[in-house]
Protein backbone atom coordinates (compact mmCIF):
# COMPACT_ATOMS: atom_id res chain seq x y z
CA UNK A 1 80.28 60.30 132.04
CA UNK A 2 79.82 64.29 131.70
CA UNK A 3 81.26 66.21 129.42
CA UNK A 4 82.32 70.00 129.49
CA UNK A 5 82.58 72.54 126.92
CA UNK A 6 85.63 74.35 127.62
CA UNK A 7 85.46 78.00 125.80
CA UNK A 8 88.77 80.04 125.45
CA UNK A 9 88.61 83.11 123.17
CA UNK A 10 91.90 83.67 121.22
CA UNK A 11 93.38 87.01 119.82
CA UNK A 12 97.29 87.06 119.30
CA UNK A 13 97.82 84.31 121.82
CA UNK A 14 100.48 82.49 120.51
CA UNK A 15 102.90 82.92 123.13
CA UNK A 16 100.85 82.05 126.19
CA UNK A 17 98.23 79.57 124.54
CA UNK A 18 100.27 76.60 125.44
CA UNK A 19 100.47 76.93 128.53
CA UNK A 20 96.57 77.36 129.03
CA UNK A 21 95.98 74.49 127.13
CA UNK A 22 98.26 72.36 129.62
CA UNK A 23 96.44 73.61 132.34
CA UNK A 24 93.23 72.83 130.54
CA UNK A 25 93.71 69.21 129.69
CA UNK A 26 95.07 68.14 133.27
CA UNK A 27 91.31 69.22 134.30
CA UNK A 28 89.65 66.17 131.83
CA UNK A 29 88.43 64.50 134.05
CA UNK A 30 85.73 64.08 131.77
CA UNK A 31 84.89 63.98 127.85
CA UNK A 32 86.53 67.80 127.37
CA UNK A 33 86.11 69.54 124.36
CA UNK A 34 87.97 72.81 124.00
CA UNK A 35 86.54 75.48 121.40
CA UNK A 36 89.58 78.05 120.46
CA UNK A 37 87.20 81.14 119.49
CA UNK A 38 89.52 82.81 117.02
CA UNK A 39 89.02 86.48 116.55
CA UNK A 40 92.22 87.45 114.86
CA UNK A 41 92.18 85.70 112.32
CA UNK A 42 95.16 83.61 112.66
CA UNK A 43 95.31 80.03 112.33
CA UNK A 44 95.88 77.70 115.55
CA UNK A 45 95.18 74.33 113.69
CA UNK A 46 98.52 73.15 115.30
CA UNK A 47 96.90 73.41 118.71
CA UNK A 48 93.97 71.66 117.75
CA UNK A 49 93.46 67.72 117.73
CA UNK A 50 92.48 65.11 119.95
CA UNK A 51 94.51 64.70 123.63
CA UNK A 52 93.75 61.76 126.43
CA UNK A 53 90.29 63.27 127.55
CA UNK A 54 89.10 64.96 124.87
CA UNK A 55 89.64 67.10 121.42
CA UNK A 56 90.52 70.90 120.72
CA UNK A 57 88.57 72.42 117.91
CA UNK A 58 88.55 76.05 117.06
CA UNK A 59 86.02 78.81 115.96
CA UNK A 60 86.10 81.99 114.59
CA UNK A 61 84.09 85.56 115.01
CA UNK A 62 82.29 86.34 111.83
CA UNK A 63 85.08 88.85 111.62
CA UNK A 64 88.35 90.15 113.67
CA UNK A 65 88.62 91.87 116.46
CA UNK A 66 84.57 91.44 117.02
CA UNK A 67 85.40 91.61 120.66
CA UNK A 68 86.20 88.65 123.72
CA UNK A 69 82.20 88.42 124.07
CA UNK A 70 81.76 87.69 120.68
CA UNK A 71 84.31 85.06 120.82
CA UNK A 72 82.88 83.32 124.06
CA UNK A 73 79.10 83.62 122.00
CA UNK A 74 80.97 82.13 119.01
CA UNK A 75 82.10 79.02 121.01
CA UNK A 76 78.98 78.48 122.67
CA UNK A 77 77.31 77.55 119.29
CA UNK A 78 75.43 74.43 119.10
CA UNK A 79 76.18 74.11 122.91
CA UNK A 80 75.42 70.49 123.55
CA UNK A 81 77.37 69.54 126.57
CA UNK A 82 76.48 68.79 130.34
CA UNK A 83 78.81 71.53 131.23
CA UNK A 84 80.48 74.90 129.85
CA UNK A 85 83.75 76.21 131.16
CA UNK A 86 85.29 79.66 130.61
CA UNK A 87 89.25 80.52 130.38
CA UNK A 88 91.28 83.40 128.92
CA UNK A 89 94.21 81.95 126.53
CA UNK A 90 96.84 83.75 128.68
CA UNK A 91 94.89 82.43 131.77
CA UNK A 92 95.66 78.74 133.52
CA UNK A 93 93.59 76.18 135.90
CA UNK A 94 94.34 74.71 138.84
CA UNK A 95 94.44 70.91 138.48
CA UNK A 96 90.80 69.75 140.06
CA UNK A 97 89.47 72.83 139.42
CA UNK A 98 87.23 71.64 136.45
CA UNK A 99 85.62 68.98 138.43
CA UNK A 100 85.08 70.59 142.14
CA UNK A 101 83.47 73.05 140.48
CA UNK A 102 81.22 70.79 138.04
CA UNK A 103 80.26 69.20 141.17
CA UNK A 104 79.30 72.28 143.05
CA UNK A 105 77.62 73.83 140.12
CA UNK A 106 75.02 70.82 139.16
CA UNK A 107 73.14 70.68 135.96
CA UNK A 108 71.31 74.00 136.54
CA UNK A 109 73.06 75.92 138.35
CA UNK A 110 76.95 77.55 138.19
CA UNK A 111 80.04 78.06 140.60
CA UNK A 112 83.06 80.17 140.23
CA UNK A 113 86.21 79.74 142.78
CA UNK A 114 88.31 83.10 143.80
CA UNK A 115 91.04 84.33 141.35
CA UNK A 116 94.46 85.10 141.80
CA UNK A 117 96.35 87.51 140.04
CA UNK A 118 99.76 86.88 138.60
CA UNK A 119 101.99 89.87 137.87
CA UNK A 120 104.33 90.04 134.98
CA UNK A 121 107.19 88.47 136.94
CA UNK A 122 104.90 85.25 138.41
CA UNK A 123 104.07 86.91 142.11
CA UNK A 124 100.61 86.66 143.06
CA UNK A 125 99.04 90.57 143.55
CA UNK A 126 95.87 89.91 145.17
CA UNK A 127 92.72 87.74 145.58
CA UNK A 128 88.66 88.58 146.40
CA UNK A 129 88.51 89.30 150.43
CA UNK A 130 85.16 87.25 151.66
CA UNK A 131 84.57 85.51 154.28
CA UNK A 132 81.56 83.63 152.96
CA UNK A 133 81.76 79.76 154.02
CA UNK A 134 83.16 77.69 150.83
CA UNK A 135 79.54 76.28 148.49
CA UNK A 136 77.71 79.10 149.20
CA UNK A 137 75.88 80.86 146.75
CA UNK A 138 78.56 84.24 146.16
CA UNK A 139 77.41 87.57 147.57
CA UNK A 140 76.29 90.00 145.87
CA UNK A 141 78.14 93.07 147.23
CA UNK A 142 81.58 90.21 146.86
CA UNK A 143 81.22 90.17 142.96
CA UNK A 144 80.88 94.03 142.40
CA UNK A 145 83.40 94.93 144.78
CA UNK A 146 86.27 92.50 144.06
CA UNK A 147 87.11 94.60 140.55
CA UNK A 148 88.44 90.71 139.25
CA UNK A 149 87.19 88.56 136.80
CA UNK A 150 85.44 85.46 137.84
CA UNK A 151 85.27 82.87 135.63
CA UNK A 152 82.35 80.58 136.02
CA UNK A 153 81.59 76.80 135.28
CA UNK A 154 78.12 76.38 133.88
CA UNK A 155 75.98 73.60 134.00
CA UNK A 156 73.64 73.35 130.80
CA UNK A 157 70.71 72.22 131.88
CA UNK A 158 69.06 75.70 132.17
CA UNK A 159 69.63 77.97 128.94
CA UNK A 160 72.91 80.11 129.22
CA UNK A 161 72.60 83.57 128.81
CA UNK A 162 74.78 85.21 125.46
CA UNK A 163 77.82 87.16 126.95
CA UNK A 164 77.17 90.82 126.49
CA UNK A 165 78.32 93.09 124.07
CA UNK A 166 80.62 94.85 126.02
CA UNK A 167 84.76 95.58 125.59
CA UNK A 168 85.24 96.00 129.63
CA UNK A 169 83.66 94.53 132.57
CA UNK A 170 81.57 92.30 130.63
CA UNK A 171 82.82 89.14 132.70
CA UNK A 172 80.73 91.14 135.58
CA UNK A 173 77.45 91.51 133.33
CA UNK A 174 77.79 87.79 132.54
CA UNK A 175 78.15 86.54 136.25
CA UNK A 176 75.63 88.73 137.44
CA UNK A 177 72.98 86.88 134.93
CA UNK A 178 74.31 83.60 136.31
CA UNK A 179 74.02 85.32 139.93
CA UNK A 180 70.39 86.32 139.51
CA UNK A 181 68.96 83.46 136.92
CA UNK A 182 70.64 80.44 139.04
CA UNK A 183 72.78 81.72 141.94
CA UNK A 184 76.65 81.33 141.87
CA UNK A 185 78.19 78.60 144.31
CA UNK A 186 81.43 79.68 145.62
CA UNK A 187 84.42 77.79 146.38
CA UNK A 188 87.12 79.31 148.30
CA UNK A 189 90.14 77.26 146.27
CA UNK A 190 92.14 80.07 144.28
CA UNK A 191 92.66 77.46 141.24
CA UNK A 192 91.74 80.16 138.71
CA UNK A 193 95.55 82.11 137.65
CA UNK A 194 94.62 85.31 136.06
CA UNK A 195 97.64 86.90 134.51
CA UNK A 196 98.68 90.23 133.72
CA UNK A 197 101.09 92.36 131.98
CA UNK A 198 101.48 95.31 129.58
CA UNK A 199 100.01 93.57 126.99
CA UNK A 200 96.56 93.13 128.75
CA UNK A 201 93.82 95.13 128.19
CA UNK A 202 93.87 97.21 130.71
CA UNK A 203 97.61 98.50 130.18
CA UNK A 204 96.48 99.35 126.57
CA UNK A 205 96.49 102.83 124.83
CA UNK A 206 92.94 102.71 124.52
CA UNK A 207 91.93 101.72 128.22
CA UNK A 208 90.31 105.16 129.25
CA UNK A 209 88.14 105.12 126.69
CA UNK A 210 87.28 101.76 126.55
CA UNK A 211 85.78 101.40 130.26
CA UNK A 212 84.29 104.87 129.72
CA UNK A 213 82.08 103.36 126.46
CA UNK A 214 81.64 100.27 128.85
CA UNK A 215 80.24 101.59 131.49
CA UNK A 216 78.42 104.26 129.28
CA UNK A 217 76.68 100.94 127.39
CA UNK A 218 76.04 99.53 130.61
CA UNK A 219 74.24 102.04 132.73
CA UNK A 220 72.30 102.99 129.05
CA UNK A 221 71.33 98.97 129.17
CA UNK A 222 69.99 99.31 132.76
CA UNK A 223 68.13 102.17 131.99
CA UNK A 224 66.49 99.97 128.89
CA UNK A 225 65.85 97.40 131.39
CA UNK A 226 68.06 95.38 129.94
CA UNK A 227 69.79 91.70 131.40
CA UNK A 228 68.08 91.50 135.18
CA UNK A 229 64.53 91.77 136.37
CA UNK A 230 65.69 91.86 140.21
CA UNK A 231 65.83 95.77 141.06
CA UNK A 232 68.41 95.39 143.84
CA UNK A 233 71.11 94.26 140.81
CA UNK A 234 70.64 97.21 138.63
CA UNK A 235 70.64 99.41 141.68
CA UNK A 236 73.55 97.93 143.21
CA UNK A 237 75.49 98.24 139.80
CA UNK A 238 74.83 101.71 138.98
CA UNK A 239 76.23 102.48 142.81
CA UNK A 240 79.51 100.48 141.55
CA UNK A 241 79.68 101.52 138.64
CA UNK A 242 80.16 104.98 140.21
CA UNK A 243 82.87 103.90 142.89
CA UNK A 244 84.36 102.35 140.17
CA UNK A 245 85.12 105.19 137.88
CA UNK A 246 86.75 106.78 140.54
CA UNK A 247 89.43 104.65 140.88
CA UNK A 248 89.50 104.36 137.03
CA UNK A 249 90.42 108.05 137.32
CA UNK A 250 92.80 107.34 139.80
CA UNK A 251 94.31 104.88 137.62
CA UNK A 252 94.35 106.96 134.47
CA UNK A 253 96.31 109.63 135.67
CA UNK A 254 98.13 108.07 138.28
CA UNK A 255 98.78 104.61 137.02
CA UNK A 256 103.20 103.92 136.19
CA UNK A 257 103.91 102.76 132.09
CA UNK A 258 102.88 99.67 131.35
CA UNK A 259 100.69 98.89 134.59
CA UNK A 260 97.67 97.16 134.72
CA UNK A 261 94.30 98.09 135.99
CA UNK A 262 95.10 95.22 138.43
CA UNK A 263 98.68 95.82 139.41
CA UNK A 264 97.41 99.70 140.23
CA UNK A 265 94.97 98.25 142.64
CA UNK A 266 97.07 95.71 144.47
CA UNK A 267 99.58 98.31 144.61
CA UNK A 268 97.20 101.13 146.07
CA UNK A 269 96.41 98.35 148.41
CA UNK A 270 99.66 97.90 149.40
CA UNK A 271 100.17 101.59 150.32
């Protein structure tokens, strides 16, 4: 039987942890274990234990607030699983979703399946447009353009690359890797449910600056030759990068109180 590391980095997620974990442990159809990678420094022993299918444990950052990459690196530690999963603790699954996209990943390679985001009030704001045909490897142009998180399924029989040390778009960084080192098989179920609200990052204070200093550490890392030896990447980054802060700008001063990065963009849409 396989087994799957499922990795869900945890800061101040008490009210919406629960209902991940549901989500989560519907998917064992397999030996699951969950790592909780703390990096509050809270304590979520009473979410941990054994369930039918598998056992939560949790993890911490070698200190707070190190940062959701840090948190994902954390919980990939002694990584010795046929799988590795990937879910935010405010974030749920789609029941099947664990094992379609074990099977269309395979030992070596990875898959990801199209998100949908939730508003605060439980209305689905938008999805990735593609018409690529469902097991496909995901385009390239698809995964810059779609400004959501993906959120892969990993098979471990090829070494998994760390997450990057980024505060913003580091999701994209990550996939990208997967995308270039592997390929990324697509499936066209929307079984990933990618919340928002004010409290997520992107409605925060510090927002502006944060995807500024991303995208400043990124473009600096692609200049060092850093994460991907296939030129097309870097140069079709740096051209998103670009289109992207312009609708950060957009966004910045024309976003309403308390919206997300998200909800702007659905609602531009929309217009």
């Amino acid at each position: 039987m396989s087994s799957v590391r499922v990795v869900i980095p945890v800061y101040k997620a008490q009210a919406t942890l629960e209902r991940c974990l549901v989500s989560v442990k519907k998917n064992a159809f397999c030996s699951l274990h969950v790592f909780l990678a703390v990096d509050d420094g809270d304590d979520y022993s009473a979410w941990c234990g054994p369930f039918e299918g598998g056992i939560v444990d949790a993890v911490r950052t070698s200190a707070a607030r190190s940062g959701p990459s840090a948190a994902r690196n954390a919980g990939l530690r002694g990584l010795a699983e046929d799988f590795v999963a990937f879910c935010d603790a405010d974030d749920q699954w789609g029941e099947g979703r664990l094992e379609r996209l074990c099977a269309l990943a395979g030992p070596g390679g990875a898959a990801v399946d199209n998100t949908t985001v939730i508003g605060p009030d439980g209305t689905p704001l938008r999805q990735a447009k593609t018409c690529q045909p469902p097991g496909d490897a995901l385009n390239l142009m698809t995964l810059l353009g779609a400004r959501l998180p993906f959120f892969s399924v990993v098979g471990c029989g090829v070494p998994i690359p760390d997450w990057p040390d980024l505060r913003f778009a580091e999701d994209l960084v990550f996939n990208l890797q997967l995308l270039e080192q592997r390929g990324l098989r697509f499936s066209a179920e929307t079984s990933y449910l990618y919340h928002v609200n004010a409290a997520s990052i992107s409605a925060s204070a510090d927002i502006g600056p944060r995807m500024a200093d991303a995208y400043r550490a990124i473009l600096a890392g692609l200049d060092a030759g850093q994460w991907f030896e296939t030129p097309a990447i870097a140069t079709a980054l740096r051209r998103q990068i670009h289109l992207d802060r312009e609708t950060n700008t957009e966004f910045l001063s024309g976003g309403l109180a308390g919206e997300t990065l998200n909800e702007f963009v659905a609602r531009k849409k929309s217009e």
